[in-house]
C-alpha atoms as a PDB file:
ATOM      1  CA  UNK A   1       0.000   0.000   0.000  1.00  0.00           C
ATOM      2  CA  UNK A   2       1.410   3.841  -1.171  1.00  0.00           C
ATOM      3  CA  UNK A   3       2.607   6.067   1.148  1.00  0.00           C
ATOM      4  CA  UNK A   4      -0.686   7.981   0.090  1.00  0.00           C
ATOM      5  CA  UNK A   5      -3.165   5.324   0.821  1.00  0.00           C
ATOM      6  CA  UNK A   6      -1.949   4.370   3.682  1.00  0.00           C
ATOM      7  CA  UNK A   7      -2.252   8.454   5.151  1.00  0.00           C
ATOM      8  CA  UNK A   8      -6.183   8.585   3.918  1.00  0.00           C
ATOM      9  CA  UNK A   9      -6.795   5.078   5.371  1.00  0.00           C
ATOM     10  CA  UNK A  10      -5.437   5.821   8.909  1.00  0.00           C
ATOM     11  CA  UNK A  11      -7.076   9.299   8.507  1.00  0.00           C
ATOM     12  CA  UNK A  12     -10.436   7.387   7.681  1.00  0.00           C
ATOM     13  CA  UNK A  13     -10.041   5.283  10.605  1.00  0.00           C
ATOM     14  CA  UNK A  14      -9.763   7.843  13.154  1.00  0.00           C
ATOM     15  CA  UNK A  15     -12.467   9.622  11.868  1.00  0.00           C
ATOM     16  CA  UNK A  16     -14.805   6.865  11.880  1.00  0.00           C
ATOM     17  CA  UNK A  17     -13.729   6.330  15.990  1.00  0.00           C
ATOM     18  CA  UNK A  18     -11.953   2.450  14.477  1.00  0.00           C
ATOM     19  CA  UNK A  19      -8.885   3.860  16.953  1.00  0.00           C
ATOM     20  CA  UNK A  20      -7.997   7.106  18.152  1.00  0.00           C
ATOM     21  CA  UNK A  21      -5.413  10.031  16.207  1.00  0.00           C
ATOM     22  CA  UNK A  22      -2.240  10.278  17.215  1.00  0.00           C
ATOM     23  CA  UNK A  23      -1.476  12.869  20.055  1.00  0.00           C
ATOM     24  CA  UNK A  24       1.023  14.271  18.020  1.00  0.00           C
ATOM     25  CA  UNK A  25       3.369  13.295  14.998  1.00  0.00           C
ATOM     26  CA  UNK A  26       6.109  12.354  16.967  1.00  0.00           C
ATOM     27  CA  UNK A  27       4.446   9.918  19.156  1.00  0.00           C
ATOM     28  CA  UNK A  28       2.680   9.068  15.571  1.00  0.00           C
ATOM     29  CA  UNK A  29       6.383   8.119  14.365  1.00  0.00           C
ATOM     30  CA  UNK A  30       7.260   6.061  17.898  1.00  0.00           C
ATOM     31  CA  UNK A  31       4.474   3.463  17.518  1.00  0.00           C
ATOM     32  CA  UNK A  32       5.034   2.974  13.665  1.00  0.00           C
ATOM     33  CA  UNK A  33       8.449   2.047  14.501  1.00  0.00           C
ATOM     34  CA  UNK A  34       7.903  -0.356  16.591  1.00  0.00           C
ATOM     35  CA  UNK A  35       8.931  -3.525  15.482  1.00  0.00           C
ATOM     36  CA  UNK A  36       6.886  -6.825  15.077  1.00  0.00           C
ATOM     37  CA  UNK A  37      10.008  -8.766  14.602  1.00  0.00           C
ATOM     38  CA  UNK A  38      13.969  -8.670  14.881  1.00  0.00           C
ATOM     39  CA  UNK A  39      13.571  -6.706  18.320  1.00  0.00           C
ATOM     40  CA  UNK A  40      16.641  -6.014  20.230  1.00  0.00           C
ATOM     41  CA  UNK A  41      15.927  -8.795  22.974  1.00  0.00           C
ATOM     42  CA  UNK A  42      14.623 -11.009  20.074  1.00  0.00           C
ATOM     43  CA  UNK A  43      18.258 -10.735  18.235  1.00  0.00           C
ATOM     44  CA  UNK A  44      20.475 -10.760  21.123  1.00  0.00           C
ATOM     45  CA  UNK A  45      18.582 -14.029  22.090  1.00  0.00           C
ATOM     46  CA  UNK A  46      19.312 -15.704  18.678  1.00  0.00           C
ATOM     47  CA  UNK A  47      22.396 -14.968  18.569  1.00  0.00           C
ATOM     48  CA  UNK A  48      23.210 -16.101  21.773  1.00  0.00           C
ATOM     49  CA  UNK A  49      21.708 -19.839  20.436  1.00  0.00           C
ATOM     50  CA  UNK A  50      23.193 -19.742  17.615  1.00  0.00           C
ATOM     51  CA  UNK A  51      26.425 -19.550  19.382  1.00  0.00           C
ATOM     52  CA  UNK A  52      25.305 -21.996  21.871  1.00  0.00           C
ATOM     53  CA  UNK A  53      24.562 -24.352  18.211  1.00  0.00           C
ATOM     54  CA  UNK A  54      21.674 -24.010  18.328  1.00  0.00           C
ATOM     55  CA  UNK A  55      19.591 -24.059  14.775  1.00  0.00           C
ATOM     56  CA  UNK A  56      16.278 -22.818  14.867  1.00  0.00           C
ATOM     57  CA  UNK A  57      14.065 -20.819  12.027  1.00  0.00           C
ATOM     58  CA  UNK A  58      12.647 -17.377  12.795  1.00  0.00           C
ATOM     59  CA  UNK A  59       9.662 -15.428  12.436  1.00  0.00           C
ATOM     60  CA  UNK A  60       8.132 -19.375  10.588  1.00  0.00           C
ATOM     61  CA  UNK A  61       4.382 -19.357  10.318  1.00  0.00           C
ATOM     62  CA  UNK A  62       2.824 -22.093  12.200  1.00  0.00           C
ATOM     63  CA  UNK A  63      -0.657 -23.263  10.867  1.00  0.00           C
ATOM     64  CA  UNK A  64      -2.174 -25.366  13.897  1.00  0.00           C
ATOM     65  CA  UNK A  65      -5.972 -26.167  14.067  1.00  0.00           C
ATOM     66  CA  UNK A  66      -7.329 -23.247  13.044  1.00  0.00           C
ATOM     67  CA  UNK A  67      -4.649 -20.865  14.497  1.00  0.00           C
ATOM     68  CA  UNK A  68      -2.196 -19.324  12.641  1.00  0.00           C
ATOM     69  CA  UNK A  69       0.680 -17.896  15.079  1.00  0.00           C
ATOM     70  CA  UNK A  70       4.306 -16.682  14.173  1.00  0.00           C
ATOM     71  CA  UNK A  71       6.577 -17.216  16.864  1.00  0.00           C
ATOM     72  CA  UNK A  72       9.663 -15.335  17.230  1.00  0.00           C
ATOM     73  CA  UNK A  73      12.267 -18.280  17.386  1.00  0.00           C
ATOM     74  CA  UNK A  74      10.690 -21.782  16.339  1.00  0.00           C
ATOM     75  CA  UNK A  75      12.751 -25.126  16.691  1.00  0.00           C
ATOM     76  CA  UNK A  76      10.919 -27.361  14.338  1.00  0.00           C
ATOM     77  CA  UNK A  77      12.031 -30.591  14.735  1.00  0.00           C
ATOM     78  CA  UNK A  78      11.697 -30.523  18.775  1.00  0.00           C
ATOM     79  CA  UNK A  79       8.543 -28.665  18.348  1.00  0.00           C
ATOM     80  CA  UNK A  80       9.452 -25.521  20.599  1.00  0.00           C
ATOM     81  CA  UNK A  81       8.242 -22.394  20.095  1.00  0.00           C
ATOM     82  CA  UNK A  82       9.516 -19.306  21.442  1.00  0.00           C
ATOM     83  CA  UNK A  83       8.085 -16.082  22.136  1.00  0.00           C
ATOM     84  CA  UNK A  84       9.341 -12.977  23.394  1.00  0.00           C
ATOM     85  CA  UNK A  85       6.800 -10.683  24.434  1.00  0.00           C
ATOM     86  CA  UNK A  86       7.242  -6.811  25.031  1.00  0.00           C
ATOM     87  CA  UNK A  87       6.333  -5.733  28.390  1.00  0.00           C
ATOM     88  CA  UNK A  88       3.739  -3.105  27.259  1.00  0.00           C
ATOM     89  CA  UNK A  89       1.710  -5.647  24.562  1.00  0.00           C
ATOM     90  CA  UNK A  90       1.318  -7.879  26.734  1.00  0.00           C
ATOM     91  CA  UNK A  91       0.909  -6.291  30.121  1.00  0.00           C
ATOM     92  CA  UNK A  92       4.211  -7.548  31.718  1.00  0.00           C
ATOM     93  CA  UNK A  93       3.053  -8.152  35.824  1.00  0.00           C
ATOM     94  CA  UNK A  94       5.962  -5.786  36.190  1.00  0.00           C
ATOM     95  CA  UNK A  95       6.587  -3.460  34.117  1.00  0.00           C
ATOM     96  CA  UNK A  96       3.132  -3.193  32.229  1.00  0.00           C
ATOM     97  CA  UNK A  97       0.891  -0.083  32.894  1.00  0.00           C
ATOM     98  CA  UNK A  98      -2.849   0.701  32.253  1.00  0.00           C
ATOM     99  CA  UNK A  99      -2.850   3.476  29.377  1.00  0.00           C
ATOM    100  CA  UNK A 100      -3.630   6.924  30.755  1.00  0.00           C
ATOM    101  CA  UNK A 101      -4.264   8.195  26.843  1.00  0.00           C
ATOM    102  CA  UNK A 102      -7.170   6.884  24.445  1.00  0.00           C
ATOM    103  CA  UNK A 103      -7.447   4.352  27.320  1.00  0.00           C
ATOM    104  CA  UNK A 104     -10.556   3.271  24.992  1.00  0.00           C
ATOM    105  CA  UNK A 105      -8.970   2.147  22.803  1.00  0.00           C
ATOM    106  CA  UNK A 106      -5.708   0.556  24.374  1.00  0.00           C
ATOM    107  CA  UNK A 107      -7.455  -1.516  27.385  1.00  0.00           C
ATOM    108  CA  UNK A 108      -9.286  -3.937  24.886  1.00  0.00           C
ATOM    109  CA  UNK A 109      -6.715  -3.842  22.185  1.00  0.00           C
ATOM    110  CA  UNK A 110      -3.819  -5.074  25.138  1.00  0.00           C
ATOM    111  CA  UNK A 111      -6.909  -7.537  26.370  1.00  0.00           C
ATOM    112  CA  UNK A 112      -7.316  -9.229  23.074  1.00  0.00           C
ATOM    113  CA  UNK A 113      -3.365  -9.553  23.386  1.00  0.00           C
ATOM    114  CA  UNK A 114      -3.771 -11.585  26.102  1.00  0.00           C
ATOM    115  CA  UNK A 115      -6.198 -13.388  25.240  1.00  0.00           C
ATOM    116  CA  UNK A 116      -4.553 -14.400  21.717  1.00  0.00           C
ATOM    117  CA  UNK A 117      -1.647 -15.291  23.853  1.00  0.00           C
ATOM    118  CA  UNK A 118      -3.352 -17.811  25.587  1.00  0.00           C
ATOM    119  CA  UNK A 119      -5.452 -18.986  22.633  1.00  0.00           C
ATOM    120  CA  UNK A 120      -1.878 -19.663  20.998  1.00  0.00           C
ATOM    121  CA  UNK A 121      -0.555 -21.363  23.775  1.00  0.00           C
ATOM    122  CA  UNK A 122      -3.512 -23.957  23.888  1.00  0.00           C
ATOM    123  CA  UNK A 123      -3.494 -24.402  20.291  1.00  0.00           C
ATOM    124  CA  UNK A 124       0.432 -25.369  20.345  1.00  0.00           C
ATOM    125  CA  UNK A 125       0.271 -27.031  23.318  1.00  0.00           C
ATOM    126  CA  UNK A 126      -2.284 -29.356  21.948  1.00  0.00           C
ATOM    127  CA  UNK A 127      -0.717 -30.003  18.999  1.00  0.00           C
ATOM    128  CA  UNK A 128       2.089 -31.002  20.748  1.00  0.00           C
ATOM    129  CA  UNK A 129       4.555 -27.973  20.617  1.00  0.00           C
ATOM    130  CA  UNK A 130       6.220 -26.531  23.598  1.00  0.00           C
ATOM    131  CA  UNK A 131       5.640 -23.484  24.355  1.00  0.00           C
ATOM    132  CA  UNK A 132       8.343 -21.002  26.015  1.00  0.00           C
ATOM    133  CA  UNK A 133       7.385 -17.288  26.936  1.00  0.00           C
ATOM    134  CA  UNK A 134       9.809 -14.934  27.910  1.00  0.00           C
ATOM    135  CA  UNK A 135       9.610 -10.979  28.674  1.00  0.00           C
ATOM    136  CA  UNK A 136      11.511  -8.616  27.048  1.00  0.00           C
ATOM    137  CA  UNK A 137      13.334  -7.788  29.916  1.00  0.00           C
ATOM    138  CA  UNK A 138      14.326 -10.796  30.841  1.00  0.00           C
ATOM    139  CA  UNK A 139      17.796 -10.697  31.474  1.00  0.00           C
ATOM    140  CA  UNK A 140      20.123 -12.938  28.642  1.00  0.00           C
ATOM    141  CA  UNK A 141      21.471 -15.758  30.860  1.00  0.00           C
ATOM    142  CA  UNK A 142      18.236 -16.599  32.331  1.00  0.00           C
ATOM    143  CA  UNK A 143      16.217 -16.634  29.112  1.00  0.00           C
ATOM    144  CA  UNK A 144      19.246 -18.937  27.389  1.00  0.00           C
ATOM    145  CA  UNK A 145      19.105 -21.380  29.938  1.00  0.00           C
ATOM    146  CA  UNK A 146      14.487 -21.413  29.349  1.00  0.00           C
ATOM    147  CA  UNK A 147      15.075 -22.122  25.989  1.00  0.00           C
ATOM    148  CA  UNK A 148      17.910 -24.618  26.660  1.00  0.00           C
ATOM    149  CA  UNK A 149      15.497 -26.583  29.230  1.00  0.00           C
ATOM    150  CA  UNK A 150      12.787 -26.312  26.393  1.00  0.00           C
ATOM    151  CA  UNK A 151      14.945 -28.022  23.710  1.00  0.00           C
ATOM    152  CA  UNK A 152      17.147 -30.122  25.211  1.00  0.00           C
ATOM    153  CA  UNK A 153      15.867 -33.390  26.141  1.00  0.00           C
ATOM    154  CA  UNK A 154      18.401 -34.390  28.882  1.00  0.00           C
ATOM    155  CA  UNK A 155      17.027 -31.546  31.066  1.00  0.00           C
ATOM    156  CA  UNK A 156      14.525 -31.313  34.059  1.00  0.00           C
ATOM    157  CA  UNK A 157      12.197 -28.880  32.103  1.00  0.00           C
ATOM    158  CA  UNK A 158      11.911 -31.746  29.004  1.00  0.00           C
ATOM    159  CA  UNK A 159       8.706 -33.612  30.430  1.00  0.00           C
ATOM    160  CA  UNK A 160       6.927 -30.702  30.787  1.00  0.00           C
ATOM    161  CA  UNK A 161       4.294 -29.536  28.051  1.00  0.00           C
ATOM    162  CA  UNK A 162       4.713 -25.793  28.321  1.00  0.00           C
ATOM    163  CA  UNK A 163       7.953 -23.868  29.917  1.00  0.00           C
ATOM    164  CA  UNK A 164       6.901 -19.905  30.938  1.00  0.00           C
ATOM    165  CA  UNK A 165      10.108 -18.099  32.408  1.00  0.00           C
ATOM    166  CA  UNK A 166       8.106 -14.902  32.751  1.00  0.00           C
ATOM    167  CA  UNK A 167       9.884 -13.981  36.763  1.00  0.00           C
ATOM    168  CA  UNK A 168      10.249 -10.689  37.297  1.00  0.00           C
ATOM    169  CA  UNK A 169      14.174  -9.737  36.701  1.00  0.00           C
ATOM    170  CA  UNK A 170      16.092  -7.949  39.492  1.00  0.00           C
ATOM    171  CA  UNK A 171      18.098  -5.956  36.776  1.00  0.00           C
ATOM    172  CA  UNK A 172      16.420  -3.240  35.584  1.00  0.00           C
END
């Protein structure tokens, strides 16, 4: 979609109430740059596996049931996936705030997130996929060793179904 289209669209939406304008351009620019993918604790992670050996595929489409999920670091043939969630989409226990602005629109919108979460984490699960969540501020070490537990099979975390290393960190 143009440039163009994409400016009368948005503009369309917010007059039709779908979500709410911008406050002002710059916090306009902040939230388009957000990232759905290839985040900084998203990368440092990977590359941390990889060094570790570990081969996994990123960003893969998963079609389960009738879900269709994308997590951020998928291990395929030990049927892991990995997700690392930011602390404001998906109302981190400790670090996630109720929105102050357009609250309207943001309190169902960060609901559904939730939600969708768990939806996804049923329809892996049941498919037979673990399922590792970890919090973008999650320190490195700690969310290494998760997704170790998750795909190795010699460790303690192997028998379980679903691992969730989302503990609030001490570093900040």
């Amino acid at each position: 979609m143009g440039e163009n289209k994409r400016v009368q669209a948005r503009k369309q939406a917010h007059e039709q109430g779908i979500y709410p304008a911008p406050l002002n351009e710059g916090r306009s620019r902040n939230m388009q740059a957000n990232r759905r993918s290839d985040t900084k604790p998203e990368v440092a992670l990977r590359r941390a596996l990889h060094r570790l050996g570990l081969r996994y595929r990123k960003d893969l489409r998963l079609d389960v049931a009738e879900v269709k999920v994308r997590p951020d670091i998928v291990f395929t043939a030990k049927k892991v996936a990995i997700f690392i969630d930011g602390c404001f989409w998906h109302v981190c226990p400790e670090h996630g705030r109720q929105p102050t602005t357009n609250e309207w629109y943001w309190a169902p919108k960060l609901r559904r997130n939730m939600e969708r979460d768990q939806l996804v984490n049923s329809a892996l699960e049941a498919a037979g996929w673990r399922v590792v969540r970890l919090w973008e501020h999650e320190p490195l070490p700690a969310a290494v060793a998760a997704v170790v537990a998750a795909v190795k099979p010699d460790t303690e975390h192997a028998s379980e179904t679903s691992v969730t290393s989302r503990q609030p960190s001490n570093q900040e």
